[in-house]
C-alpha atoms as a PDB file:
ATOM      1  CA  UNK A   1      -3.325  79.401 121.995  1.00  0.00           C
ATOM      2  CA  UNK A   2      -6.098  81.639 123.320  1.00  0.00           C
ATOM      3  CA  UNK A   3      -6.525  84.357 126.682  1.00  0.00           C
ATOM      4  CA  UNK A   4      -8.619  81.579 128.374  1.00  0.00           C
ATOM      5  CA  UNK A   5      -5.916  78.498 127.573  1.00  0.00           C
ATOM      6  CA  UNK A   6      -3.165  80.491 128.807  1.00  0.00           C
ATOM      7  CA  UNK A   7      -5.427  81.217 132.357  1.00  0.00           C
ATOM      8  CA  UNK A   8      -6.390  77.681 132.847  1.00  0.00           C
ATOM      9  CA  UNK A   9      -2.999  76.294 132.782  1.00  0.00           C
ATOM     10  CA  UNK A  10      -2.142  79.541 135.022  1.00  0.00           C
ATOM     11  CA  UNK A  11      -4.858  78.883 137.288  1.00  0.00           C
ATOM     12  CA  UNK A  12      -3.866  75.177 137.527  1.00  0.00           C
ATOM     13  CA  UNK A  13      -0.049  76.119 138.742  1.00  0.00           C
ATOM     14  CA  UNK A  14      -1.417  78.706 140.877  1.00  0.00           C
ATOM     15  CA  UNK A  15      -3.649  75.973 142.492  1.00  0.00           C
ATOM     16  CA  UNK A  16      -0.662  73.883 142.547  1.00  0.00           C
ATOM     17  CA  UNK A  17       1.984  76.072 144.389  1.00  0.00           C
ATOM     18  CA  UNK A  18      -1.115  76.895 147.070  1.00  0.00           C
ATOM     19  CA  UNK A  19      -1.907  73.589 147.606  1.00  0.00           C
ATOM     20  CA  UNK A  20       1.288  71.723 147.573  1.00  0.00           C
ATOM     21  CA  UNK A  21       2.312  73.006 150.458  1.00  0.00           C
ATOM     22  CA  UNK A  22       0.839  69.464 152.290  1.00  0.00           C
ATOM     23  CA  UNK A  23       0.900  66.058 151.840  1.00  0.00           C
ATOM     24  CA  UNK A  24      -2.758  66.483 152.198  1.00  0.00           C
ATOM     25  CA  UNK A  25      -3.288  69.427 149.885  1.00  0.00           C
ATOM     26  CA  UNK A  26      -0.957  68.226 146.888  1.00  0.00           C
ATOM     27  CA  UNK A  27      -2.657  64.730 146.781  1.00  0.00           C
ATOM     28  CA  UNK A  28      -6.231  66.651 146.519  1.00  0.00           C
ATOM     29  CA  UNK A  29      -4.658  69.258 143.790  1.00  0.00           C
ATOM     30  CA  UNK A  30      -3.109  65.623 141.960  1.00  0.00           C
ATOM     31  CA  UNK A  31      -6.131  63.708 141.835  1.00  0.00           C
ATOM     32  CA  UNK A  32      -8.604  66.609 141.317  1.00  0.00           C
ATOM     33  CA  UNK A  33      -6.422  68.417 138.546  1.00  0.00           C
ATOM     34  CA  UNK A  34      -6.138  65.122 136.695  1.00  0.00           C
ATOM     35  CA  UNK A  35      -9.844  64.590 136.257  1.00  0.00           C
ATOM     36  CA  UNK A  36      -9.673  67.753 135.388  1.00  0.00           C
ATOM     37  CA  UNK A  37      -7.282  67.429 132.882  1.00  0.00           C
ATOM     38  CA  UNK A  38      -9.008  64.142 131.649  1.00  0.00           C
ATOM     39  CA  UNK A  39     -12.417  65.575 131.349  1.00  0.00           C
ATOM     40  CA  UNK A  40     -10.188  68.087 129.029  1.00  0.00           C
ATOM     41  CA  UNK A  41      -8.717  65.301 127.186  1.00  0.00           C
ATOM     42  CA  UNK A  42     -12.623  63.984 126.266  1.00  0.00           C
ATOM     43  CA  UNK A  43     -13.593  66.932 125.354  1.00  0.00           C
ATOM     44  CA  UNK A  44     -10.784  67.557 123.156  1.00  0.00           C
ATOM     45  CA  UNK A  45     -12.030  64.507 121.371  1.00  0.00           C
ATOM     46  CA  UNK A  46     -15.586  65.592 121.084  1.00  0.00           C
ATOM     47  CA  UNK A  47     -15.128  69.186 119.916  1.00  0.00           C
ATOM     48  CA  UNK A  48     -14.076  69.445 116.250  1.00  0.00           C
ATOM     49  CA  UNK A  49     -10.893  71.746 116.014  1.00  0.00           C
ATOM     50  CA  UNK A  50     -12.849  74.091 113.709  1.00  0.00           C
ATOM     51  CA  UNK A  51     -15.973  74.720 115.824  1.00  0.00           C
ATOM     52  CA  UNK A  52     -16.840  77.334 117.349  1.00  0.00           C
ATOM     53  CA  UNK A  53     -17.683  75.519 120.235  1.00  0.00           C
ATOM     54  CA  UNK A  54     -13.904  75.122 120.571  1.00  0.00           C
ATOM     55  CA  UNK A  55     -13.892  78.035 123.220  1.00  0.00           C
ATOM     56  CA  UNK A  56     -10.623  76.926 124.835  1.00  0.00           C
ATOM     57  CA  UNK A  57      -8.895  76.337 121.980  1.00  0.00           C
ATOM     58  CA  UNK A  58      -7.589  72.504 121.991  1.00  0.00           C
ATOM     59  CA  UNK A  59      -5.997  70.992 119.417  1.00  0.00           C
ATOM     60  CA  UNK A  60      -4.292  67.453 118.793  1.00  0.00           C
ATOM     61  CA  UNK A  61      -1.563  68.083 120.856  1.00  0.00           C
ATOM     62  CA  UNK A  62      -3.193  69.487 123.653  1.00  0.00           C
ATOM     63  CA  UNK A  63      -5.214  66.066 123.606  1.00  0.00           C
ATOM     64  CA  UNK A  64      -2.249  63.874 124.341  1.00  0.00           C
ATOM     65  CA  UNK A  65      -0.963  66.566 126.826  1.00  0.00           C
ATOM     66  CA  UNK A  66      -4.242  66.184 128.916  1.00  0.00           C
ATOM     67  CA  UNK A  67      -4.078  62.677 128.862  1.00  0.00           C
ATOM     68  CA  UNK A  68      -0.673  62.407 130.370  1.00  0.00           C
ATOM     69  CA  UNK A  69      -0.792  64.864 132.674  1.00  0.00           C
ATOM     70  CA  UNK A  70      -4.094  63.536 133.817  1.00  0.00           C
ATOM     71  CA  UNK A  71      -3.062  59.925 133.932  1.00  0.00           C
ATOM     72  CA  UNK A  72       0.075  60.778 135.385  1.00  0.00           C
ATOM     73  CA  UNK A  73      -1.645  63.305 138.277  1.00  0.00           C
ATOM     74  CA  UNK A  74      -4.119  60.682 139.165  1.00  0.00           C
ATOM     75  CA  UNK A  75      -0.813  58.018 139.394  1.00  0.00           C
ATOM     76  CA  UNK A  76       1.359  60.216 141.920  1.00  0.00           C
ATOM     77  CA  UNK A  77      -2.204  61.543 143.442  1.00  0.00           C
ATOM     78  CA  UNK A  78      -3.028  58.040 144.505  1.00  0.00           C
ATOM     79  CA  UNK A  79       0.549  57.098 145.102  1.00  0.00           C
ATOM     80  CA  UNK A  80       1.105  60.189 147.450  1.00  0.00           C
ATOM     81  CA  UNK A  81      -2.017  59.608 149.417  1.00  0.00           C
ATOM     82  CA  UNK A  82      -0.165  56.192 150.591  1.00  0.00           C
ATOM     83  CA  UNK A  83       1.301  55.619 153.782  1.00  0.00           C
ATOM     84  CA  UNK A  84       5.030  55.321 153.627  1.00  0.00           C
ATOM     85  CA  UNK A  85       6.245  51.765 154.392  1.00  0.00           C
ATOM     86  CA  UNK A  86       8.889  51.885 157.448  1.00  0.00           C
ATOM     87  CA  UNK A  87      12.136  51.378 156.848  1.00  0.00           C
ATOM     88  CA  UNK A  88      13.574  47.963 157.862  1.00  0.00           C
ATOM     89  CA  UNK A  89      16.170  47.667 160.381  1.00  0.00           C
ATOM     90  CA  UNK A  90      19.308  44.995 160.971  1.00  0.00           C
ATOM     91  CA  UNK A  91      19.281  43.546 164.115  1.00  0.00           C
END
């Protein structure tokens, strides 16, 4: 794990924390931050381990980390940005 890892994982739960404090705000950090995260996961499958274009460091497991979170971000992203259905009532 490198300096610059470590800060974009810290910059992403910084993000998180400021932006969740709305509906509005956590649905843009959720979708955004799982592109993010997926564009992460591609690159960790172009950049060989070993290069030294591997400035972040990624390795195999941070590959199937960025794919779930991403996946996963972009699912509760697009399900938060939903209107809640109302609640049916007994007459």
């Amino acid at each position: 794990m490198s300096i610059l890892h470590n800060l974009v994982h810290l910059a992403f739960g910084v993000t998180g924390v400021l932006l969740g404090r709305t509906v509005r705000g956590a649905t843009l950090f959720l979708v955004t931050g799982g592109v993010i995260y997926r564009l992460l996961w591609v690159y960790g499958l172009w950049i060989d381990e070993d290069s030294v274009a591997n400035a972040l460091p990624v390795n195999e497991a941070d590959n199937w980390l960025h794919l779930v979170f991403g996946v996963g971000m972009i699912a509760l992203g697009l399900r938060l940005g939903k209107p809640a259905k109302p609640a049916r009532t007994r007459a």
